[in-house]
PDB file of N, CA and C in Angstrom:
ATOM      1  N   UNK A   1       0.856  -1.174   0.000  1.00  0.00           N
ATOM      2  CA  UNK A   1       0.000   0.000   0.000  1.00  0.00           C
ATOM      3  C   UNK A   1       0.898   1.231   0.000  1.00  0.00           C
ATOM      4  N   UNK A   2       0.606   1.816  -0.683  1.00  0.00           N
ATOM      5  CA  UNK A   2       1.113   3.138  -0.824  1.00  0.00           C
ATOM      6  C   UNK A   2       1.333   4.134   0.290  1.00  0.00           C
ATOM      7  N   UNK A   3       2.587   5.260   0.577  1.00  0.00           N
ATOM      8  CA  UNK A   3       2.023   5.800   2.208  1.00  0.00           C
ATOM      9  C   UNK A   3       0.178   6.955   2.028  1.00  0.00           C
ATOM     10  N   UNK A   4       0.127   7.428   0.940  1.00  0.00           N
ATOM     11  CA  UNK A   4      -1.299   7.856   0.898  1.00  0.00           C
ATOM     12  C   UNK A   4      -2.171   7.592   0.798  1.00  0.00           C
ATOM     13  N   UNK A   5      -2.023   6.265   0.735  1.00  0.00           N
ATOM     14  CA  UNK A   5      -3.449   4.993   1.625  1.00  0.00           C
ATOM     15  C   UNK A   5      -3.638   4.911   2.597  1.00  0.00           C
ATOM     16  N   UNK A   6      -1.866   4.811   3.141  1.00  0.00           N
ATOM     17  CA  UNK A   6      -1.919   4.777   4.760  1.00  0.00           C
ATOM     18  C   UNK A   6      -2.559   5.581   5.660  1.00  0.00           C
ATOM     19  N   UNK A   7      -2.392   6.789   4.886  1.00  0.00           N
ATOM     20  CA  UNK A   7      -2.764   7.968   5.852  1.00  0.00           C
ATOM     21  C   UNK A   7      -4.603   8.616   5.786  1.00  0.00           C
ATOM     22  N   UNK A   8      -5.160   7.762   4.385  1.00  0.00           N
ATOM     23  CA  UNK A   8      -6.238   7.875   4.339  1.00  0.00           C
ATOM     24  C   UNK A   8      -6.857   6.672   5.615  1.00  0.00           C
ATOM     25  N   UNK A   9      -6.077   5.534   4.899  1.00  0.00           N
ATOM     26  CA  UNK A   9      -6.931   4.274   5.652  1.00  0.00           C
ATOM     27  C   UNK A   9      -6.751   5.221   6.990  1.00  0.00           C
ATOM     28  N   UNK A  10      -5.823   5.215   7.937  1.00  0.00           N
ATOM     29  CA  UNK A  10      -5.628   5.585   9.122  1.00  0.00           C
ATOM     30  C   UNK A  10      -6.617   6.959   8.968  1.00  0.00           C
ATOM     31  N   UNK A  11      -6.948   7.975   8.508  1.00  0.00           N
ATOM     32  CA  UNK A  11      -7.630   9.202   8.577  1.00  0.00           C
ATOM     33  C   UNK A  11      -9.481   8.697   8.966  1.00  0.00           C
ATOM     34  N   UNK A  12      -9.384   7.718   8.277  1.00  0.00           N
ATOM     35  CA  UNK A  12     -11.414   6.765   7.984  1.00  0.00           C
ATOM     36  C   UNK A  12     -11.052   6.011   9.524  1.00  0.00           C
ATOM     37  N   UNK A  13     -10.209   5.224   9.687  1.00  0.00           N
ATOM     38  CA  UNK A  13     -10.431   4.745  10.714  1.00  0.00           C
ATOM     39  C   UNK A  13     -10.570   5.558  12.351  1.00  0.00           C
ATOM     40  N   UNK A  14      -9.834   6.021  12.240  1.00  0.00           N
ATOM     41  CA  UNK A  14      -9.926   7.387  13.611  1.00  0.00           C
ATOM     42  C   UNK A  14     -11.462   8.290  13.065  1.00  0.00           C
ATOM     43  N   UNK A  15     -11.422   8.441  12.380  1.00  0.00           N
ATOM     44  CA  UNK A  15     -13.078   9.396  12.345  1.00  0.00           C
ATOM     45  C   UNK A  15     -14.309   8.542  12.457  1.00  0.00           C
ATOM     46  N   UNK A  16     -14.514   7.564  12.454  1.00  0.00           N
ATOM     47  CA  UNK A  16     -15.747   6.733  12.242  1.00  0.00           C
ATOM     48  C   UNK A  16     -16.194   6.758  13.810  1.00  0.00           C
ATOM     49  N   UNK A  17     -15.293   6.627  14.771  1.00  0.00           N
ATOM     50  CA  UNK A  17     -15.798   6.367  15.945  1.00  0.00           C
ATOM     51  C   UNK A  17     -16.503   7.628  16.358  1.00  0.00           C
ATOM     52  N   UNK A  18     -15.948   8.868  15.786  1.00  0.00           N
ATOM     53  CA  UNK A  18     -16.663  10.840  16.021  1.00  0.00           C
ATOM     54  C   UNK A  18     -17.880  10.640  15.194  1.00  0.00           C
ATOM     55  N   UNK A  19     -18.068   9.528  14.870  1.00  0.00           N
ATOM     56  CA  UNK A  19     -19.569   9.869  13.737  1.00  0.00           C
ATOM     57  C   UNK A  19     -20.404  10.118  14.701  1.00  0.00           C
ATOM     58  N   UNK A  20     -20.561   8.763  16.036  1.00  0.00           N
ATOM     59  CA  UNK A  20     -21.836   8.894  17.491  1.00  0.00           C
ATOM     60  C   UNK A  20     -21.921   9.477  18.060  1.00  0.00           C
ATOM     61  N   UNK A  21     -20.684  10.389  17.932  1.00  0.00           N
ATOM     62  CA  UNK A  21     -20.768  11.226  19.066  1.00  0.00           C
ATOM     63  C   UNK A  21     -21.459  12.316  19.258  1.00  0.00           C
ATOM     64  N   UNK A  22     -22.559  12.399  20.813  1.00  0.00           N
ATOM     65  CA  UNK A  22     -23.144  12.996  20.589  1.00  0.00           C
ATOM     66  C   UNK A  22     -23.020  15.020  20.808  1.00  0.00           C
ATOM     67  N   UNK A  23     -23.843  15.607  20.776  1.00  0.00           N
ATOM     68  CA  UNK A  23     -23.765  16.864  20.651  1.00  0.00           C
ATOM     69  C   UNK A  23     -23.383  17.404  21.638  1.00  0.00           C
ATOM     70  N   UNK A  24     -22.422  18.741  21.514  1.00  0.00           N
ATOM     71  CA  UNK A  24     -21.556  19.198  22.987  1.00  0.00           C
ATOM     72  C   UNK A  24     -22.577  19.439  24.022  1.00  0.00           C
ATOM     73  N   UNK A  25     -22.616  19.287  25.166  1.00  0.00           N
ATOM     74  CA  UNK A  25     -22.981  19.645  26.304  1.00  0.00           C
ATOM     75  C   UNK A  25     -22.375  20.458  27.085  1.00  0.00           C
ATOM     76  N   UNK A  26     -23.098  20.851  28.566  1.00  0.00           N
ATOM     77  CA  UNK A  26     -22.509  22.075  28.996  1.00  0.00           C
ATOM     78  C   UNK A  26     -21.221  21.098  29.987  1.00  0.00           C
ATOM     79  N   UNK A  27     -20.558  22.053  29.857  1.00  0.00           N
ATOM     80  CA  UNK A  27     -18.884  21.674  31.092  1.00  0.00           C
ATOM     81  C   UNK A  27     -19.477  20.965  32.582  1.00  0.00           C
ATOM     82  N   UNK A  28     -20.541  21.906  33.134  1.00  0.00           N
ATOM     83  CA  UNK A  28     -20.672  22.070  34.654  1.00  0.00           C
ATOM     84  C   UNK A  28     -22.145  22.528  34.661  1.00  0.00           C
ATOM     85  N   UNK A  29     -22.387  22.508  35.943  1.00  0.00           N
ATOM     86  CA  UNK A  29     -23.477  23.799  36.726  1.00  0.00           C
ATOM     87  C   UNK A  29     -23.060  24.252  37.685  1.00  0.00           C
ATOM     88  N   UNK A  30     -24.243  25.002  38.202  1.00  0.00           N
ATOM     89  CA  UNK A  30     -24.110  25.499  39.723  1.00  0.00           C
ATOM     90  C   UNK A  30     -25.514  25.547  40.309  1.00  0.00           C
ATOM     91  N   UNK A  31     -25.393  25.697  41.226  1.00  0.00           N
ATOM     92  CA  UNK A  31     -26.941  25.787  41.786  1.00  0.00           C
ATOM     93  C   UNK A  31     -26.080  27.189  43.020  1.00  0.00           C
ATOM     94  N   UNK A  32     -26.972  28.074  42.580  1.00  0.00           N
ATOM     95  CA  UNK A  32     -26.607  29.410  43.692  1.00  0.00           C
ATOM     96  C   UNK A  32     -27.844  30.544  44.196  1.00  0.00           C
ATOM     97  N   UNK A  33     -27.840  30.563  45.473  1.00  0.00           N
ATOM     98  CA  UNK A  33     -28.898  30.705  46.264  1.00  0.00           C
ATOM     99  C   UNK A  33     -29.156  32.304  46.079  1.00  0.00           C
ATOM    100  N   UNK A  34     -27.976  33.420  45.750  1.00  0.00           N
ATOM    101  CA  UNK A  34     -28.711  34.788  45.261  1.00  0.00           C
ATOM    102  C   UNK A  34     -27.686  34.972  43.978  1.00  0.00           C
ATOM    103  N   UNK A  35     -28.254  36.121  43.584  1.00  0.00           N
ATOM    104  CA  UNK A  35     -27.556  36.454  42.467  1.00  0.00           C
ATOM    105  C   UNK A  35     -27.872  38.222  41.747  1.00  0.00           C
ATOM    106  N   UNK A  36     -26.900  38.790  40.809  1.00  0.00           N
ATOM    107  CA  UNK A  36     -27.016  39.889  40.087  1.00  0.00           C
ATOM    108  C   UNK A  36     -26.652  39.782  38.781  1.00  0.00           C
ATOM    109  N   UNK A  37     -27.554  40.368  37.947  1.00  0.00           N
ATOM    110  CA  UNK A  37     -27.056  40.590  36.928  1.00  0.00           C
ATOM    111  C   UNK A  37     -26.603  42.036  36.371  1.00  0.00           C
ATOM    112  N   UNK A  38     -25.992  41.880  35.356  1.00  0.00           N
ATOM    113  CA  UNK A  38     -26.059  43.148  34.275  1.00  0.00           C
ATOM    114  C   UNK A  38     -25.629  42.824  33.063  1.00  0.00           C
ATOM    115  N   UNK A  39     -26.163  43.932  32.322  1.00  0.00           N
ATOM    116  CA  UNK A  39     -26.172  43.864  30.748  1.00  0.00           C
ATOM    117  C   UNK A  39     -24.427  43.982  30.305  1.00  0.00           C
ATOM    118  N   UNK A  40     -24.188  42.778  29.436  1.00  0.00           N
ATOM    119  CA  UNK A  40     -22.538  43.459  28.747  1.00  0.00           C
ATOM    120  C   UNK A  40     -22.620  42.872  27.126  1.00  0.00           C
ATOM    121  N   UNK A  41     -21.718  43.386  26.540  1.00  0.00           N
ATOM    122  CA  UNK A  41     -21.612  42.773  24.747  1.00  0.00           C
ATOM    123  C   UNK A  41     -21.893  41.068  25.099  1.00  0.00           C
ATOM    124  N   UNK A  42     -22.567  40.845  24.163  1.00  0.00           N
ATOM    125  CA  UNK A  42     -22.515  39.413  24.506  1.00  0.00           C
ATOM    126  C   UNK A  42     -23.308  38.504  25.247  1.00  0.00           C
ATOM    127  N   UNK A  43     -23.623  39.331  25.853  1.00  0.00           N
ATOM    128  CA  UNK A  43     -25.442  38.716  27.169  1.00  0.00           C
ATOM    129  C   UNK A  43     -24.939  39.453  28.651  1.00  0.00           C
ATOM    130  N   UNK A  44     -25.468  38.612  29.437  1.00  0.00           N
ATOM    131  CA  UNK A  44     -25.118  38.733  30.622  1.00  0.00           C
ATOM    132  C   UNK A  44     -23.927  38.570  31.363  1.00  0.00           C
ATOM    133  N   UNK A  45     -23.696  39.599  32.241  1.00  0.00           N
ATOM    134  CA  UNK A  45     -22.404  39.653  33.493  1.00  0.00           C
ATOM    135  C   UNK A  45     -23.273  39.203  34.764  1.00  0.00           C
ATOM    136  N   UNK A  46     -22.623  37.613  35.420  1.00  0.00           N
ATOM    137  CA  UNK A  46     -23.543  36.981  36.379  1.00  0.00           C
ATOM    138  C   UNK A  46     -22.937  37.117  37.640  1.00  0.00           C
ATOM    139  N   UNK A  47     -23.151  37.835  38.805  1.00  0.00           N
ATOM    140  CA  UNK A  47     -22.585  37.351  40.105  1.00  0.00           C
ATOM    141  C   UNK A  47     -23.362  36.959  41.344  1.00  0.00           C
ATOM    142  N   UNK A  48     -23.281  35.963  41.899  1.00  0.00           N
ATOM    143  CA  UNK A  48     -23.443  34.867  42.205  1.00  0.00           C
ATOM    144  C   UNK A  48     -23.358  34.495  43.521  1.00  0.00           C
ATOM    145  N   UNK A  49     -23.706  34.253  44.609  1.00  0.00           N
ATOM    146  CA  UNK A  49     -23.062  33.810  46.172  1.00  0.00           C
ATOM    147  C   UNK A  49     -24.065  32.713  46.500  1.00  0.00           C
ATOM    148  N   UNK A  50     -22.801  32.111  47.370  1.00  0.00           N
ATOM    149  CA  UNK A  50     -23.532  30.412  48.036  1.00  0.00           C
ATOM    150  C   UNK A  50     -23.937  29.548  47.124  1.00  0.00           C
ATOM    151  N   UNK A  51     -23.118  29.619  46.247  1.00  0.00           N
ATOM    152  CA  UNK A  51     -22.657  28.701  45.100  1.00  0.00           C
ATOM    153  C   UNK A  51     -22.460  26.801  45.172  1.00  0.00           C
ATOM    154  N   UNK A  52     -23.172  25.962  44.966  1.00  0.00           N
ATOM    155  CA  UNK A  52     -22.298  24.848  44.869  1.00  0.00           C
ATOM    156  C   UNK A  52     -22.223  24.180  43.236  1.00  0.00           C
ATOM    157  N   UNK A  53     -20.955  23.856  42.991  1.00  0.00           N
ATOM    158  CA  UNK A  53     -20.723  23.189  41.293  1.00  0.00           C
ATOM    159  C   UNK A  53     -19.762  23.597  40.992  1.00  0.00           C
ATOM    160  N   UNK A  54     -19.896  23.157  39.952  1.00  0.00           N
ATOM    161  CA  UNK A  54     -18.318  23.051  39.211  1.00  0.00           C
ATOM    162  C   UNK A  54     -18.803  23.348  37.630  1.00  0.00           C
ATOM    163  N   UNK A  55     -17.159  24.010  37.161  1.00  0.00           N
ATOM    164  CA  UNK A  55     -17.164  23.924  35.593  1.00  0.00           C
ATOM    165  C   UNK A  55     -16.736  25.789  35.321  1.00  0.00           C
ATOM    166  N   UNK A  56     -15.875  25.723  34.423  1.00  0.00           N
ATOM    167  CA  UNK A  56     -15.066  27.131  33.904  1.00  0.00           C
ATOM    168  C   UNK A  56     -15.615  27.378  32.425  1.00  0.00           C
ATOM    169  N   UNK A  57     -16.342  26.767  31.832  1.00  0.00           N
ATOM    170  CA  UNK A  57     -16.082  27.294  30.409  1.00  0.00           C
ATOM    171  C   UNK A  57     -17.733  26.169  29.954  1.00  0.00           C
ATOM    172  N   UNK A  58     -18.645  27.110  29.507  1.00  0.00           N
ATOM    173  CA  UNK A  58     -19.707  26.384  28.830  1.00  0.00           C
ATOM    174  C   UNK A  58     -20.954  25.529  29.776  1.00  0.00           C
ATOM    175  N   UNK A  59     -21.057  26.382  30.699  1.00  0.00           N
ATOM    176  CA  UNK A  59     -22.084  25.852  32.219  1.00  0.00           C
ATOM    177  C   UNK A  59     -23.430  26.416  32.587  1.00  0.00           C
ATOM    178  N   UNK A  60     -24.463  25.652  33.102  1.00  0.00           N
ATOM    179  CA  UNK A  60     -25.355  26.074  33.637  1.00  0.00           C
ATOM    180  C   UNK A  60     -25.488  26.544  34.445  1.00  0.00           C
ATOM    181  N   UNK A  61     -25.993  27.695  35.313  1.00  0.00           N
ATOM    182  CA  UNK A  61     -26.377  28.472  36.440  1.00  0.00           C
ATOM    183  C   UNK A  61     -27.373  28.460  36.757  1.00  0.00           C
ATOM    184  N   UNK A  62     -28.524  27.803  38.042  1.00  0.00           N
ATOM    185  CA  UNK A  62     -29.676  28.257  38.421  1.00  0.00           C
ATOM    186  C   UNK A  62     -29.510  29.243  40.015  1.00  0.00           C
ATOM    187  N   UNK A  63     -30.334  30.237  39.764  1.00  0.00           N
ATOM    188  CA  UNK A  63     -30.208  31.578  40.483  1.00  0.00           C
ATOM    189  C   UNK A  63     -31.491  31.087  41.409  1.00  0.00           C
ATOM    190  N   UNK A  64     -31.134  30.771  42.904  1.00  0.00           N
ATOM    191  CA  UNK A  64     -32.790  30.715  43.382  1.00  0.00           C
ATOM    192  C   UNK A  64     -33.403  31.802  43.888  1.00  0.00           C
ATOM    193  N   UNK A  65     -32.581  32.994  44.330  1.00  0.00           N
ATOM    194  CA  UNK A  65     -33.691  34.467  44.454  1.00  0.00           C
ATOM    195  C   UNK A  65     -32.455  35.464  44.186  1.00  0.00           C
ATOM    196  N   UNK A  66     -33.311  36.574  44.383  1.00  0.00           N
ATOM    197  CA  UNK A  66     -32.673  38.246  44.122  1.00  0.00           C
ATOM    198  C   UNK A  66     -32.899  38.322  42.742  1.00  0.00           C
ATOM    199  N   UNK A  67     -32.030  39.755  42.642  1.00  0.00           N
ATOM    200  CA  UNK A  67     -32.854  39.893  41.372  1.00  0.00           C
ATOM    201  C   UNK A  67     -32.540  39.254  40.076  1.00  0.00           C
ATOM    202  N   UNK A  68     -31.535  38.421  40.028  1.00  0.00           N
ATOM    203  CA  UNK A  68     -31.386  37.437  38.651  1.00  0.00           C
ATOM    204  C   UNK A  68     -32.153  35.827  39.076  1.00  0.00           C
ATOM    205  N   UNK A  69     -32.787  35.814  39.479  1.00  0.00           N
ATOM    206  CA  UNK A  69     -33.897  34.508  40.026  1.00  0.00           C
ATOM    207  C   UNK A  69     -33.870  34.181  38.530  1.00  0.00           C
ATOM    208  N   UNK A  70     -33.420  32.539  38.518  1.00  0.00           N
ATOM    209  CA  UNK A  70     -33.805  31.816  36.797  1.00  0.00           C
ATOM    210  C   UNK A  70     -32.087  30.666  36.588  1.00  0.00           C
ATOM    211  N   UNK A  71     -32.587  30.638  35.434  1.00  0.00           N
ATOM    212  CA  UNK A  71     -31.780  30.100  35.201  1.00  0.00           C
ATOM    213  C   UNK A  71     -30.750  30.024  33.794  1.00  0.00           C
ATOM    214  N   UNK A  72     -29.569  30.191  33.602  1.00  0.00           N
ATOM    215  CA  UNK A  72     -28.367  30.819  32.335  1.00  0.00           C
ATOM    216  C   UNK A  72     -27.720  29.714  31.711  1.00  0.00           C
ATOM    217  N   UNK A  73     -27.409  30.223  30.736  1.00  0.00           N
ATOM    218  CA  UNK A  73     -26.204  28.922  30.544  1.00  0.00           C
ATOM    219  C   UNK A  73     -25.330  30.124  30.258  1.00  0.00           C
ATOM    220  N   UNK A  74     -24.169  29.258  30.518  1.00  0.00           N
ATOM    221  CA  UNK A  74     -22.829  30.704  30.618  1.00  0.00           C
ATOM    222  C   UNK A  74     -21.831  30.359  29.848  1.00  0.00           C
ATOM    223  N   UNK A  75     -21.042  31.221  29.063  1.00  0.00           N
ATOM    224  CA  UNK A  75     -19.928  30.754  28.132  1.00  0.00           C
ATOM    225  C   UNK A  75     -18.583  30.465  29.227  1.00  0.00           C
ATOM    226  N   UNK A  76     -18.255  31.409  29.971  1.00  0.00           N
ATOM    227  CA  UNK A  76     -17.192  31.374  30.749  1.00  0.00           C
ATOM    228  C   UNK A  76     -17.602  31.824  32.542  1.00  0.00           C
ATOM    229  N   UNK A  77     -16.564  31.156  33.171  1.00  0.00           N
ATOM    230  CA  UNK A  77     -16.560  31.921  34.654  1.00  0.00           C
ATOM    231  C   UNK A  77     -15.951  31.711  35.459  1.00  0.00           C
ATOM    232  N   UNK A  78     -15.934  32.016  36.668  1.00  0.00           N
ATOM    233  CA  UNK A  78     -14.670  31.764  37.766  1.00  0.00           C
ATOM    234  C   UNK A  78     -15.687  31.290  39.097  1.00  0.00           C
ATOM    235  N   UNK A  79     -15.161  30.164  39.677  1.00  0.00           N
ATOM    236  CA  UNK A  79     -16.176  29.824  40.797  1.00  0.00           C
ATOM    237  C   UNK A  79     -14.998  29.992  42.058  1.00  0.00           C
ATOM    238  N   UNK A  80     -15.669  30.938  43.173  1.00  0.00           N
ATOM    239  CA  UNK A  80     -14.409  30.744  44.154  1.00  0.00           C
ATOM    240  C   UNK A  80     -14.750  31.123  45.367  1.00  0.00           C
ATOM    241  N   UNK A  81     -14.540  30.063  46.724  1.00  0.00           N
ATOM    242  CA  UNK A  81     -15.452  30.243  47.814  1.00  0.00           C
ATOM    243  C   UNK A  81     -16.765  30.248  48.148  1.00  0.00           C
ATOM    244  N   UNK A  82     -17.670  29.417  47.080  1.00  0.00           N
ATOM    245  CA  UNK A  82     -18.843  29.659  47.182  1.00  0.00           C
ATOM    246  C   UNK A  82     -19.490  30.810  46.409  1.00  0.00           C
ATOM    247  N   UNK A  83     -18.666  31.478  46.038  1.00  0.00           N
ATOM    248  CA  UNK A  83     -19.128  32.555  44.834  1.00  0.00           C
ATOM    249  C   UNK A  83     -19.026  32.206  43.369  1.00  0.00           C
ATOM    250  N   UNK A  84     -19.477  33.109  42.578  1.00  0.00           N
ATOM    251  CA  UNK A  84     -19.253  32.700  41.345  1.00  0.00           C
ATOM    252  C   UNK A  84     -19.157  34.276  40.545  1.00  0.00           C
ATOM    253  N   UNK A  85     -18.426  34.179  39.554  1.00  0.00           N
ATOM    254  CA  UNK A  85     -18.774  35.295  38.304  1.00  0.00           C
ATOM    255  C   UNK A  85     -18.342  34.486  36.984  1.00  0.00           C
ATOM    256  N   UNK A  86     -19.847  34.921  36.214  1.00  0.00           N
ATOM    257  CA  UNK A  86     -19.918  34.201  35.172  1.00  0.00           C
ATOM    258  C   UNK A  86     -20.110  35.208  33.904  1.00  0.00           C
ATOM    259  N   UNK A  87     -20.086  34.927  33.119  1.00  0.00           N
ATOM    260  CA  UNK A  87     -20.008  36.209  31.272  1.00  0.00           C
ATOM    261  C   UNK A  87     -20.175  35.089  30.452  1.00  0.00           C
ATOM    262  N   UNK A  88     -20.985  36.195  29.570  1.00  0.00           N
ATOM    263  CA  UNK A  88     -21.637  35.569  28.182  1.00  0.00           C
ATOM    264  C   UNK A  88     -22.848  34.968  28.500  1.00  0.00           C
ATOM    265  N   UNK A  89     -23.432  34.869  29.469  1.00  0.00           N
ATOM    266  CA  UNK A  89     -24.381  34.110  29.793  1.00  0.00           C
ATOM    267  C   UNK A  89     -25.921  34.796  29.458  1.00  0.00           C
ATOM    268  N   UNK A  90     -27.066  33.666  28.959  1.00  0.00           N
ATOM    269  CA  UNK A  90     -28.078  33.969  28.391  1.00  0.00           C
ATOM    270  C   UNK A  90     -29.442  33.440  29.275  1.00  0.00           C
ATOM    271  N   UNK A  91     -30.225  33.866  29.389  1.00  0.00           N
ATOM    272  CA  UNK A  91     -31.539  33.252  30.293  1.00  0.00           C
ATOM    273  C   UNK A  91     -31.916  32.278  29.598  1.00  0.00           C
ATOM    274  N   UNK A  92     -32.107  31.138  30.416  1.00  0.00           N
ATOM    275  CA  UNK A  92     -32.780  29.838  29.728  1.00  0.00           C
ATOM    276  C   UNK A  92     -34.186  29.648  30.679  1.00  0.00           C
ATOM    277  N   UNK A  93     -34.321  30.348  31.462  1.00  0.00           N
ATOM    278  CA  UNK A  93     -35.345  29.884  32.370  1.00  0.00           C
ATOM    279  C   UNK A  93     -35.672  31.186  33.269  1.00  0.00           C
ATOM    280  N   UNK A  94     -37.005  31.738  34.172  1.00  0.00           N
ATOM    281  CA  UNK A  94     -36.794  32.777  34.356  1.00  0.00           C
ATOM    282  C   UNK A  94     -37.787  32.194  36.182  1.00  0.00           C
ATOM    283  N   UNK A  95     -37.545  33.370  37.202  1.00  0.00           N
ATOM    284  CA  UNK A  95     -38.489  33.218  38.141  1.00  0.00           C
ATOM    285  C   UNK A  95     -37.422  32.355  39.030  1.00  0.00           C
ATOM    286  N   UNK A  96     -37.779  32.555  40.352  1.00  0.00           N
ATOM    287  CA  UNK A  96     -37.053  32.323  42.185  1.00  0.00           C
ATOM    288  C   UNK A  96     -37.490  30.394  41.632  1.00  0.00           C
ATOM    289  N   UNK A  97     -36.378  29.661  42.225  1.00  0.00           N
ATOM    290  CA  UNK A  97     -36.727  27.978  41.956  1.00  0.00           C
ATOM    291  C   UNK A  97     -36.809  27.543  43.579  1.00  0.00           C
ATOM    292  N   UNK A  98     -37.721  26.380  43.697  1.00  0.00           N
ATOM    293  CA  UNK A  98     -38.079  25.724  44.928  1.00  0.00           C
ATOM    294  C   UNK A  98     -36.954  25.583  45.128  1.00  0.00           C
ATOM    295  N   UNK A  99     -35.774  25.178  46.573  1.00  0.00           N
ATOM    296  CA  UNK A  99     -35.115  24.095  47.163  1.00  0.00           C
ATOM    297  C   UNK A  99     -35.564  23.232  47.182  1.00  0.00           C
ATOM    298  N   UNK A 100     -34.552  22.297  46.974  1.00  0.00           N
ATOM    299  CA  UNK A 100     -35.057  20.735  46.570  1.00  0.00           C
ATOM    300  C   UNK A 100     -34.457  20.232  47.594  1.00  0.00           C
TER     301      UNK A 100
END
């Protein structure tokens, strides 16, 4: 076999297994008990206290009161001490959520 078989055969074989794969999902969440927003390029600037979750890049946020009550998905953020600040983030859900 030729080496530009090789590198095809080998190119088909490594991609076939990315065919199932399914569609990106978010990194993380958080579940955080108050929260603020404000308007920036891009969506929302999220901050956040009494935070629990994980995830830096591509995450869900549910806000259970104050005035950003709802719930975001966020492009980026920093989680630290129970706080959080998150950017890029868009409302997916709106209104204060029960404790579960």
């Amino acid at each position: 076999m030729k080496p530009i078989g090789l590198v095809l055969g080998a190119v088909v074989v490594l991609a076939v297994p990315l065919l199932g794969t399914p569609p990106a999902h978010a990194d993380g969440s958080f579940d955080c008990w108050f929260g603020q927003r404000q308007q920036e390029q891009g969506g929302y600037a999220l901050d956040a206290w009494s935070c629990d979750g994980t995830g830096y890049v591509d995450f869900t946020v549910t806000v259970r009161s104050g005035a950003a009550a709802g719930t975001y998905h966020c492009g980026w953020g920093f989680p630290w001490n129970g706080t959080l600040g998150a950017h890029s983030c868009s409302i997916t859900g709106s209104g204060a959520k029960k404790a579960s």
